[in-house]
C-alpha atoms as a PDB file:
ATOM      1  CA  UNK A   1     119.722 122.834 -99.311  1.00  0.00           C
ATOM      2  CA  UNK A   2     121.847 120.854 -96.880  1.00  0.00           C
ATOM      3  CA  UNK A   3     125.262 121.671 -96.230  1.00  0.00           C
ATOM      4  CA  UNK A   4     126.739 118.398 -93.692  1.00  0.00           C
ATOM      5  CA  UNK A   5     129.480 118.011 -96.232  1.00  0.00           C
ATOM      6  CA  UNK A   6     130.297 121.196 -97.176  1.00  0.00           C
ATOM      7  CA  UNK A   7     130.825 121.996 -93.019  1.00  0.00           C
ATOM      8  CA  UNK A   8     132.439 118.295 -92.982  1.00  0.00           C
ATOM      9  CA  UNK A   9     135.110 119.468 -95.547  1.00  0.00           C
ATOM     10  CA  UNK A  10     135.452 123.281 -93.838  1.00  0.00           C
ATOM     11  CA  UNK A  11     136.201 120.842 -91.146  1.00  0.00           C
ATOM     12  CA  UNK A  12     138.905 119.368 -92.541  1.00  0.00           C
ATOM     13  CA  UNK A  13     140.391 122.322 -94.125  1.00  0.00           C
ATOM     14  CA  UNK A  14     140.941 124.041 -90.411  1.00  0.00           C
ATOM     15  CA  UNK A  15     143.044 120.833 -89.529  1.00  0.00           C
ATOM     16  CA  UNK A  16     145.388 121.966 -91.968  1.00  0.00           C
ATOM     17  CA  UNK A  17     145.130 125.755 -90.684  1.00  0.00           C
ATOM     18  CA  UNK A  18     148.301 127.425 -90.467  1.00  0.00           C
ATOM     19  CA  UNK A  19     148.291 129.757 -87.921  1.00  0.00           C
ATOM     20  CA  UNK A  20     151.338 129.646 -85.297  1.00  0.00           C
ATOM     21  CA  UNK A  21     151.083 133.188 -84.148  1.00  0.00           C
ATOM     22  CA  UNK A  22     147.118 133.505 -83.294  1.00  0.00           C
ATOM     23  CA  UNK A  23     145.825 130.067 -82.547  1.00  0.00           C
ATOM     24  CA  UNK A  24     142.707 130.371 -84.898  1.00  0.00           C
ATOM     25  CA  UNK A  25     142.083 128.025 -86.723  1.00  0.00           C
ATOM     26  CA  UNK A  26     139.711 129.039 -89.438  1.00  0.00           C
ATOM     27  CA  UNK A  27     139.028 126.053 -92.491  1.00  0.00           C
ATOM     28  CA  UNK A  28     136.576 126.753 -95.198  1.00  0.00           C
ATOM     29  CA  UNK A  29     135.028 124.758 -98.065  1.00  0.00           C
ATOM     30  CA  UNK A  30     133.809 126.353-101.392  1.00  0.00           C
ATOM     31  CA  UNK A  31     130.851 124.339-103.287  1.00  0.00           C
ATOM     32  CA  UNK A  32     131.205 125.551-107.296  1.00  0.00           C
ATOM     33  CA  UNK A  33     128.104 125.279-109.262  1.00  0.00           C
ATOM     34  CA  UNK A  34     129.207 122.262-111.074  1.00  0.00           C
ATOM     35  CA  UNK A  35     129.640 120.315-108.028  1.00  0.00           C
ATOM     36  CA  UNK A  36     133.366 120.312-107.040  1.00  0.00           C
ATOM     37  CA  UNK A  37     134.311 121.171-103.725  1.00  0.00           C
ATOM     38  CA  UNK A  38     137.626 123.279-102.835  1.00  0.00           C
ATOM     39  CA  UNK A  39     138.995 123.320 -99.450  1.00  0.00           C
ATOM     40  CA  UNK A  40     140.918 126.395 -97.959  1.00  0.00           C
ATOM     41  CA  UNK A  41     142.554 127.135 -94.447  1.00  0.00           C
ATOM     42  CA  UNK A  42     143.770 130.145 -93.076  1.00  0.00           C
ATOM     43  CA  UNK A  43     147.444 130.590 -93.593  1.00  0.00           C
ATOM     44  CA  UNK A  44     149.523 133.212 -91.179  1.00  0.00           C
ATOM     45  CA  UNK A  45     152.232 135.050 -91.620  1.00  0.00           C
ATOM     46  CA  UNK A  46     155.146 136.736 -89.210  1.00  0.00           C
ATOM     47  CA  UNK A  47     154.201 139.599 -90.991  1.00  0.00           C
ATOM     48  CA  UNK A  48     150.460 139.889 -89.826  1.00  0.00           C
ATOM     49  CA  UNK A  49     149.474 141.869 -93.686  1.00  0.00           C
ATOM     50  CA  UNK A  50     150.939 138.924 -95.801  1.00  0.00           C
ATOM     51  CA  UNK A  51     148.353 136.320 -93.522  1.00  0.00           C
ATOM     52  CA  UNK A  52     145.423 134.458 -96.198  1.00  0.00           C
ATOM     53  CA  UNK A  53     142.386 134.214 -95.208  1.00  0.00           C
ATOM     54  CA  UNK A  54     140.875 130.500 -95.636  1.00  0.00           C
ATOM     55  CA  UNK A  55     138.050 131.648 -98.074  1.00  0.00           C
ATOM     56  CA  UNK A  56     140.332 132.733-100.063  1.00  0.00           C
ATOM     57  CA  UNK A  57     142.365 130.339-100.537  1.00  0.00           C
ATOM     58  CA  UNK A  58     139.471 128.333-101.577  1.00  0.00           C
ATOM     59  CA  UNK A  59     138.524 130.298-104.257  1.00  0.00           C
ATOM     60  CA  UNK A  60     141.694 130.879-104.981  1.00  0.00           C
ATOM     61  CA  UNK A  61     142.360 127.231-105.578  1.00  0.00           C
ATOM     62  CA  UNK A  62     139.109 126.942-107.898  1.00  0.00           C
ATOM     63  CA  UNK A  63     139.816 129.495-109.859  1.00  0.00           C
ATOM     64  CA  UNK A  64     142.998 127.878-110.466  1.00  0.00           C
ATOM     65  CA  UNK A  65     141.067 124.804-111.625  1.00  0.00           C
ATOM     66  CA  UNK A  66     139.105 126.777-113.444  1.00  0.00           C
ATOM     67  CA  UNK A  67     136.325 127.114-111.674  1.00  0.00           C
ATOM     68  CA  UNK A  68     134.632 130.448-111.853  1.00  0.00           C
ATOM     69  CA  UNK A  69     130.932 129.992-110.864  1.00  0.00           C
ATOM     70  CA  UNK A  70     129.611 129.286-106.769  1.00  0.00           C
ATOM     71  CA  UNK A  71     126.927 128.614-105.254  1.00  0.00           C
ATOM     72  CA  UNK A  72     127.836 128.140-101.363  1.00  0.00           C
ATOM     73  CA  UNK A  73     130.648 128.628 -98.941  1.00  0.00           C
ATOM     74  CA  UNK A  74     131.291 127.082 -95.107  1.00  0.00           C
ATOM     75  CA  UNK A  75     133.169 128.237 -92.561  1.00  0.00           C
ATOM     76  CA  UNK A  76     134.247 126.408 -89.772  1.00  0.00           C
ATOM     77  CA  UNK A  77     135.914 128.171 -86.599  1.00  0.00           C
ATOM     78  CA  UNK A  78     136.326 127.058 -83.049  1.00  0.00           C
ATOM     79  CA  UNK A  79     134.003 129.715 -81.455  1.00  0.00           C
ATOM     80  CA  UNK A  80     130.784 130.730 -79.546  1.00  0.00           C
ATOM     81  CA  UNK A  81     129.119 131.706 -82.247  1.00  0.00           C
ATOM     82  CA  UNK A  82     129.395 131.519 -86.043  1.00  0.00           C
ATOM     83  CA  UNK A  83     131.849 133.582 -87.519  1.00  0.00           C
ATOM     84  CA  UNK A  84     131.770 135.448 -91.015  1.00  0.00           C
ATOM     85  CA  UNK A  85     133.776 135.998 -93.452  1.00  0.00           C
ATOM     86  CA  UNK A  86     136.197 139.190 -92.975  1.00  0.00           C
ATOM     87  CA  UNK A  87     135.427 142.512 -95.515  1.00  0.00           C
ATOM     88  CA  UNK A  88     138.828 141.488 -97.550  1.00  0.00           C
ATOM     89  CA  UNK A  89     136.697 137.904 -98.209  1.00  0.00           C
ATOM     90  CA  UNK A  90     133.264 139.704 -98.703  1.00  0.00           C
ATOM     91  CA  UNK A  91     134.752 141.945-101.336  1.00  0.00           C
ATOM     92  CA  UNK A  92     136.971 138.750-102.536  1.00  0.00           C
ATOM     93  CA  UNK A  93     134.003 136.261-102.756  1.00  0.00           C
ATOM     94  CA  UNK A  94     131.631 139.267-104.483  1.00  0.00           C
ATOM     95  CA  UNK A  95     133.804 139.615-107.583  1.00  0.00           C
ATOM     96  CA  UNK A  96     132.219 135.792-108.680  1.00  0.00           C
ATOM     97  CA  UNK A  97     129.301 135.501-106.647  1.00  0.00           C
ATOM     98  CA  UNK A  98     127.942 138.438-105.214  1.00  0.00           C
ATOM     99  CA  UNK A  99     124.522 136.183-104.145  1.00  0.00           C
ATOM    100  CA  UNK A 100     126.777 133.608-102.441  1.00  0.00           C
ATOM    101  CA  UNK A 101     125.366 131.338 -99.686  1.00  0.00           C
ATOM    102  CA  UNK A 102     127.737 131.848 -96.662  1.00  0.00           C
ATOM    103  CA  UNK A 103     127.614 129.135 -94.396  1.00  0.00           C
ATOM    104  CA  UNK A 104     129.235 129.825 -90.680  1.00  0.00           C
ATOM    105  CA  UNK A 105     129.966 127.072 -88.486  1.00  0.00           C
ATOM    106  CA  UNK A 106     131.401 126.108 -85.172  1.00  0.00           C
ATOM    107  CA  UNK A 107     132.973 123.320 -83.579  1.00  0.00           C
ATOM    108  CA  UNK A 108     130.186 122.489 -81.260  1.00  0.00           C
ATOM    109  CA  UNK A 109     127.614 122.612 -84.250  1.00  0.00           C
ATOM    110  CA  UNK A 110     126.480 126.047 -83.656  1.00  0.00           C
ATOM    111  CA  UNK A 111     125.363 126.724 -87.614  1.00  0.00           C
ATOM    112  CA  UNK A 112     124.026 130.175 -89.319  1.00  0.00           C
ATOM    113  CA  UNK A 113     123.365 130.453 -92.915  1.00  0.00           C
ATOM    114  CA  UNK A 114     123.017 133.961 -94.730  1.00  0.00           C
ATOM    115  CA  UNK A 115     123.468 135.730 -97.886  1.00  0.00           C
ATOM    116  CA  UNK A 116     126.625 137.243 -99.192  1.00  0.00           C
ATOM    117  CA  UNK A 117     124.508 140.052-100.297  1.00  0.00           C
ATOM    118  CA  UNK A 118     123.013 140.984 -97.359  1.00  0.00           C
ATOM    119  CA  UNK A 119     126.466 141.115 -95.391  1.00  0.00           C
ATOM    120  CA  UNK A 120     127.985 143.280 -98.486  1.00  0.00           C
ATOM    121  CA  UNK A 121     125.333 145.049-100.618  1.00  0.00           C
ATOM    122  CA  UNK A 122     126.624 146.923-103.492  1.00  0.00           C
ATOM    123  CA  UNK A 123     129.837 145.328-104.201  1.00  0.00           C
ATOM    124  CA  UNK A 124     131.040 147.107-107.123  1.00  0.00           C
ATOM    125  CA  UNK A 125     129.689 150.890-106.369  1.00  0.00           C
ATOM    126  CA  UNK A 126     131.965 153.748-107.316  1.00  0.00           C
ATOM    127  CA  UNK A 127     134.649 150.908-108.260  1.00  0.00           C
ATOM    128  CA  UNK A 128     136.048 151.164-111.916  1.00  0.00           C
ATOM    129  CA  UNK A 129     132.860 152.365-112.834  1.00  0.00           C
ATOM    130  CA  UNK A 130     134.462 153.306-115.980  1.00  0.00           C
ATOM    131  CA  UNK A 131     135.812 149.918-116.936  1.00  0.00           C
ATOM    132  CA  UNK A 132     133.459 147.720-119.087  1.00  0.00           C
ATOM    133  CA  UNK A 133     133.370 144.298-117.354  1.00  0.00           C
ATOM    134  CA  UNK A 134     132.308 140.645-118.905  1.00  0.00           C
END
């Protein structure tokens, strides 16, 4: 599977990064299984707790287009090495796609491609085990 424009868009989701108090610049890009392609960038806050993650506001903004099935996410950092996506966004990105691709990306074209799985197995152990899900 190539994943030039998913990175491409990640790309251009960290150039609309919000983040005056850190510097980092995170942008990711969200591919949904019916093809669509939602861009999120990290968004800070004064208040360090209240700062969004840009995976999640990529999912965020499918979901509220309806989306609610994916097959691969990028992110795109300036760094050494790839980055991943924090345990908030693991746990986030496992509630509709617990097999997700992750994509991690740098600047300089550094590129590393795993499963969402194997960075958070188990997702929904000992959580509301006694609610019935869909």
């Amino acid at each position: 599977m190539q994943f030039t424009n998913l990175i491409r868009a990640a790309v251009g989701g960290r150039e609309q990064a919000y983040a005056p108090y850190s510097g980092f610049a995170v942008g990711a890009a969200v591919q949904c299984k019916s093809g669509a392609v939602f861009v999120g960038s990290n968004i800070e806050n004064i208040s360090c707790g209240l700062t969004i993650c840009a995976e999640r506001v990529a999912i965020g903004s499918a979901v509220a287009a309806g989306e609610r099935e994916f097959v691969a996410i990028a992110v795109v950092a300036e760094t050494s090495e790839p980055i991943v996506p924090c345990g908030t966004c693991r746990q986030f990105l496992a509630e509709f796609a617990p097999d997700l691709i992750i994509v991690s990306a740098t600047m300089r074209g550094g590129q590393k491609i795993e499963n969402l799985s194997h960075l958070l197995p188990d997702p929904k152990r000992g959580i509301l085990e006694n609610v019935h899900t869909h």
